[in-house]
Protein backbone atom coordinates (compact mmCIF):
# COMPACT_ATOMS: atom_id res chain seq x y z
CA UNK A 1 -57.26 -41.96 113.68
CA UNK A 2 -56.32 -39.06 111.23
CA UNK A 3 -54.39 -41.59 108.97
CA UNK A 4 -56.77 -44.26 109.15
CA UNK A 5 -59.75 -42.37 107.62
CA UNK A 6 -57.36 -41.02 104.77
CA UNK A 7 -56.19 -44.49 104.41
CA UNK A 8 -60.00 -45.67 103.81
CA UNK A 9 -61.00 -42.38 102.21
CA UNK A 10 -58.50 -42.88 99.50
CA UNK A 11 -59.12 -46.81 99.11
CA UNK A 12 -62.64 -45.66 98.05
CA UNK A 13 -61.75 -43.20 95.45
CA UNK A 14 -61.01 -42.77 91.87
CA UNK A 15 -57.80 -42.85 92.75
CA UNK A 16 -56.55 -46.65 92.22
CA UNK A 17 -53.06 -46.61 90.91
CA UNK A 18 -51.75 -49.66 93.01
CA UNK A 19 -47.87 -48.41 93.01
CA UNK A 20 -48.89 -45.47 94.62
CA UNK A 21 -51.39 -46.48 96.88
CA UNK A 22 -49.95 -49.04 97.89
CA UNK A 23 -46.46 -46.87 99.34
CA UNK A 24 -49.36 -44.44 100.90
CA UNK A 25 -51.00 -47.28 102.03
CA UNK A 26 -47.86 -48.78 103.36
CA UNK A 27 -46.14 -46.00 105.26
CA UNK A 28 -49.11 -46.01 107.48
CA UNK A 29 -49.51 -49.68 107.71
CA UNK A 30 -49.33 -49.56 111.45
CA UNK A 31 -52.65 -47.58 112.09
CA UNK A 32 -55.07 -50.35 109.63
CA UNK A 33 -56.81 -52.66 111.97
CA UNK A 34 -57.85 -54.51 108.78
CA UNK A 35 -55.52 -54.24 105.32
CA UNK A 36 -57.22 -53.97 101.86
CA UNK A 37 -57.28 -56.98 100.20
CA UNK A 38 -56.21 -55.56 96.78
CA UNK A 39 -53.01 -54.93 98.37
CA UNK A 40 -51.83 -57.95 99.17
CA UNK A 41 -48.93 -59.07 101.70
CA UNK A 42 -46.90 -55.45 103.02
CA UNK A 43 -46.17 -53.73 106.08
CA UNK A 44 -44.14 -56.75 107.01
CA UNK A 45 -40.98 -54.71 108.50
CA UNK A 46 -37.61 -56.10 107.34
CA UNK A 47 -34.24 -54.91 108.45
CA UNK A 48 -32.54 -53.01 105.51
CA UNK A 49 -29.46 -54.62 104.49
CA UNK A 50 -27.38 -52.72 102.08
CA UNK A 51 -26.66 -54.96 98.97
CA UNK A 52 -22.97 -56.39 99.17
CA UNK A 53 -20.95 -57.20 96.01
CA UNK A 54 -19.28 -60.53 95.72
CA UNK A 55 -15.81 -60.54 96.69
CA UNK A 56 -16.87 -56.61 98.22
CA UNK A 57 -14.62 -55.99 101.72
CA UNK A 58 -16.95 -55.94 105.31
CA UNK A 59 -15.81 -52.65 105.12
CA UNK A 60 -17.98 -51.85 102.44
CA UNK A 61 -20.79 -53.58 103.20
CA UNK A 62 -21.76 -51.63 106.16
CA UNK A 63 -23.66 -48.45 105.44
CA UNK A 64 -22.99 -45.18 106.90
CA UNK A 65 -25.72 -44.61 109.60
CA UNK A 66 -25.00 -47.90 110.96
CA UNK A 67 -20.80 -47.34 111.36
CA UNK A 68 -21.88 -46.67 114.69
CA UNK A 69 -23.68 -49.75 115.82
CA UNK A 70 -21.63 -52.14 114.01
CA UNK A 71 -17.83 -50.05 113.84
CA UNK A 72 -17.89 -48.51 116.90
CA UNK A 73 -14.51 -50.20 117.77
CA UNK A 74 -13.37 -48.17 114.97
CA UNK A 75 -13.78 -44.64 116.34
CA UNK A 76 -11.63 -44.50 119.51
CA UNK A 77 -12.65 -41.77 121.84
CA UNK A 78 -14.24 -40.59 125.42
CA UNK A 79 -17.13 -39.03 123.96
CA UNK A 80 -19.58 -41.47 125.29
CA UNK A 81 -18.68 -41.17 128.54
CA UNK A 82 -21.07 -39.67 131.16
CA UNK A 83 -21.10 -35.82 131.43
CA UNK A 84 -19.82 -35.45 128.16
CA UNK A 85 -21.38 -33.52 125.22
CA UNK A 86 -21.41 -33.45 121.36
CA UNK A 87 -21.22 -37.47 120.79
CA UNK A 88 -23.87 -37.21 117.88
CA UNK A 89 -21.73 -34.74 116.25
CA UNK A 90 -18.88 -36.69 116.78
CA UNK A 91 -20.83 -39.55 114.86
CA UNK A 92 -21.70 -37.74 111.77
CA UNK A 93 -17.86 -36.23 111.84
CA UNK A 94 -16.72 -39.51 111.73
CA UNK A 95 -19.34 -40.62 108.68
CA UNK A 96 -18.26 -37.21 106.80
CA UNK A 97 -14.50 -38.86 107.19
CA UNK A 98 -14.52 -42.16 106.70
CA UNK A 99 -16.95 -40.43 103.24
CA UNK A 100 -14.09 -38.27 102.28
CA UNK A 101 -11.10 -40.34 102.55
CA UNK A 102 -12.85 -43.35 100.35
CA UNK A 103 -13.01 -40.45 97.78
CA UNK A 104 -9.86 -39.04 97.25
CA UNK A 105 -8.06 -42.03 98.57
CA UNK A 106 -10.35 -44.52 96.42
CA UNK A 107 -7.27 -46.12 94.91
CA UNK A 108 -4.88 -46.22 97.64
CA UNK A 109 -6.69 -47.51 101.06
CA UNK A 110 -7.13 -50.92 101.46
CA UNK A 111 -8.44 -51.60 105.05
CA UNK A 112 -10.68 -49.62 107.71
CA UNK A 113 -10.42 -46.43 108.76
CA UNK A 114 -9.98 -45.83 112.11
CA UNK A 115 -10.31 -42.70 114.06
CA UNK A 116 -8.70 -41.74 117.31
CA UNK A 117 -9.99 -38.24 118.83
CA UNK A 118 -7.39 -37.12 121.64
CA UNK A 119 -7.59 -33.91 123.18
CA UNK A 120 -7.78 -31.39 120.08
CA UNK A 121 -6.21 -33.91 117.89
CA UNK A 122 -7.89 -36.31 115.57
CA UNK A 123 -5.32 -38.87 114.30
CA UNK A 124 -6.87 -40.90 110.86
CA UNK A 125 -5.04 -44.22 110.23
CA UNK A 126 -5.53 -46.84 107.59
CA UNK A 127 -3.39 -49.27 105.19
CA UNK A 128 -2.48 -48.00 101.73
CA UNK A 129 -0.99 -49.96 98.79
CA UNK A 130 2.38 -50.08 98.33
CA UNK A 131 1.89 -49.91 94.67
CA UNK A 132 0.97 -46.22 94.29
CA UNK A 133 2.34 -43.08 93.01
CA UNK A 134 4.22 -41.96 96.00
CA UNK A 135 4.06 -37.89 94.88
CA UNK A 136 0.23 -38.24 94.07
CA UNK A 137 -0.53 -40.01 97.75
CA UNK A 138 2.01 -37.40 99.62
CA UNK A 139 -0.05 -34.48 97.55
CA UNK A 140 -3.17 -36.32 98.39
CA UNK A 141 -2.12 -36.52 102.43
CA UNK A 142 -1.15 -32.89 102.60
CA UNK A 143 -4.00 -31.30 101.42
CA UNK A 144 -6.12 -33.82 103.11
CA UNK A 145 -4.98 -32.82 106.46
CA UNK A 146 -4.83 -28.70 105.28
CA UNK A 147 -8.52 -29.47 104.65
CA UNK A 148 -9.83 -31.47 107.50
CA UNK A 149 -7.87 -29.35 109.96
CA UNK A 150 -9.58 -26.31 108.23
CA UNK A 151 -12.96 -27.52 108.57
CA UNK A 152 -12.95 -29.12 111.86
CA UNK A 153 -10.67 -26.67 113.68
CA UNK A 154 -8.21 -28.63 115.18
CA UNK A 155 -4.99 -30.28 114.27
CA UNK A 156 -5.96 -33.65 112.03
CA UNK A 157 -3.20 -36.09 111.06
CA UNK A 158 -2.77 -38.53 108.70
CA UNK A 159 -0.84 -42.18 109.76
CA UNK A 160 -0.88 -44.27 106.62
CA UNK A 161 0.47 -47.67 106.76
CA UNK A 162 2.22 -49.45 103.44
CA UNK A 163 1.14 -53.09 103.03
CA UNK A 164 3.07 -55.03 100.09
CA UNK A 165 -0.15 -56.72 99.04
CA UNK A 166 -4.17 -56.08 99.07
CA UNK A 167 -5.33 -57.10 102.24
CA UNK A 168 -8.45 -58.54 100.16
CA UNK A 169 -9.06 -59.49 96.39
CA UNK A 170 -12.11 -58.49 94.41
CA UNK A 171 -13.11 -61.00 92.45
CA UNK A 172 -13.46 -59.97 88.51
CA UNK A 173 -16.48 -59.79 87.44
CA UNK A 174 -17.78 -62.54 84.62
């Protein structure tokens, strides 16, 4: 009831900039039996849908809170099983990942990354580019794994893959 008298209290005063009223207006949308008619058509809910670039990999066009819903195949472990603990922060571990290994490997990877979690080991695997400065990726792997194993406390591994072409091909941009 709280919102819905603020809603009305501010649809009555001075205040009538229509960008900003309407996003007030709109995060409470729920609570208006009746919506102002200034306002026109909103609080019709939409599922968000992260913008995907022509010729852009599935990979990419999945965002980050969702890699659970939709990637779940790629995250192999028992953490969802009953009686086990900690599968929420096995989820954002994963995000933080998948995040830091499309940064410093931005050049090299070129399919999914996919996590398997065994016992006190977490083993990263993906496909990299054969075309690639070999001493750069080995740096790249080393201190990769010094760093995750560092931060999660536990032994982290790195099993890169060589394909002899890209798995997909952007297409250039007009």
């Amino acid at each position: 009831m709280a919102c819905r008298h603020f809603l009305t209290s501010i649809s009555r005063s001075s205040f009538k900039h229509p960008q900003v009223q309407s996003k007030i207006l709109g995060a409470c949308y729920p609570t208006i039996v009746r919506q102002p008619e200034r306002l026109g058509i909103i609080g019709v809910r939409h599922t968000s849908k992260g913008k995907v670039a022509a010729g852009a990999p599935k990979r990419k066009s999945v965002p980050g809170y969702r890699v659970a819903v939709t990637k779940g195949f790629d995250s192999q472990h028992t953490g969802s099983l009953k009686g086990s603990y900690g599968a929420s922060d096995r989820l954002l571990d994963d995000i933080m990942i998948r995040k830091y290994i499309d940064g410093v490997f931005y050049d090299h990877v070129c399919s999914d990354i996919i996590i398997k979690r065994k016992d006190n080991r977490i083993i990263i695997a993906f496909i990299v580019q054969r075309e690639c400065d070999v001493n750069q990726f080995y740096f790249l792997t080393a201190m990769s794994e010094k760093l995750l194993s560092e931060v999660f406390g536990c032994i982290v591994t790195f099993e890169p893959q060589s394909a002899s072409r890209l798995l997909y091909q952007p297409k250039p941009k007009a």
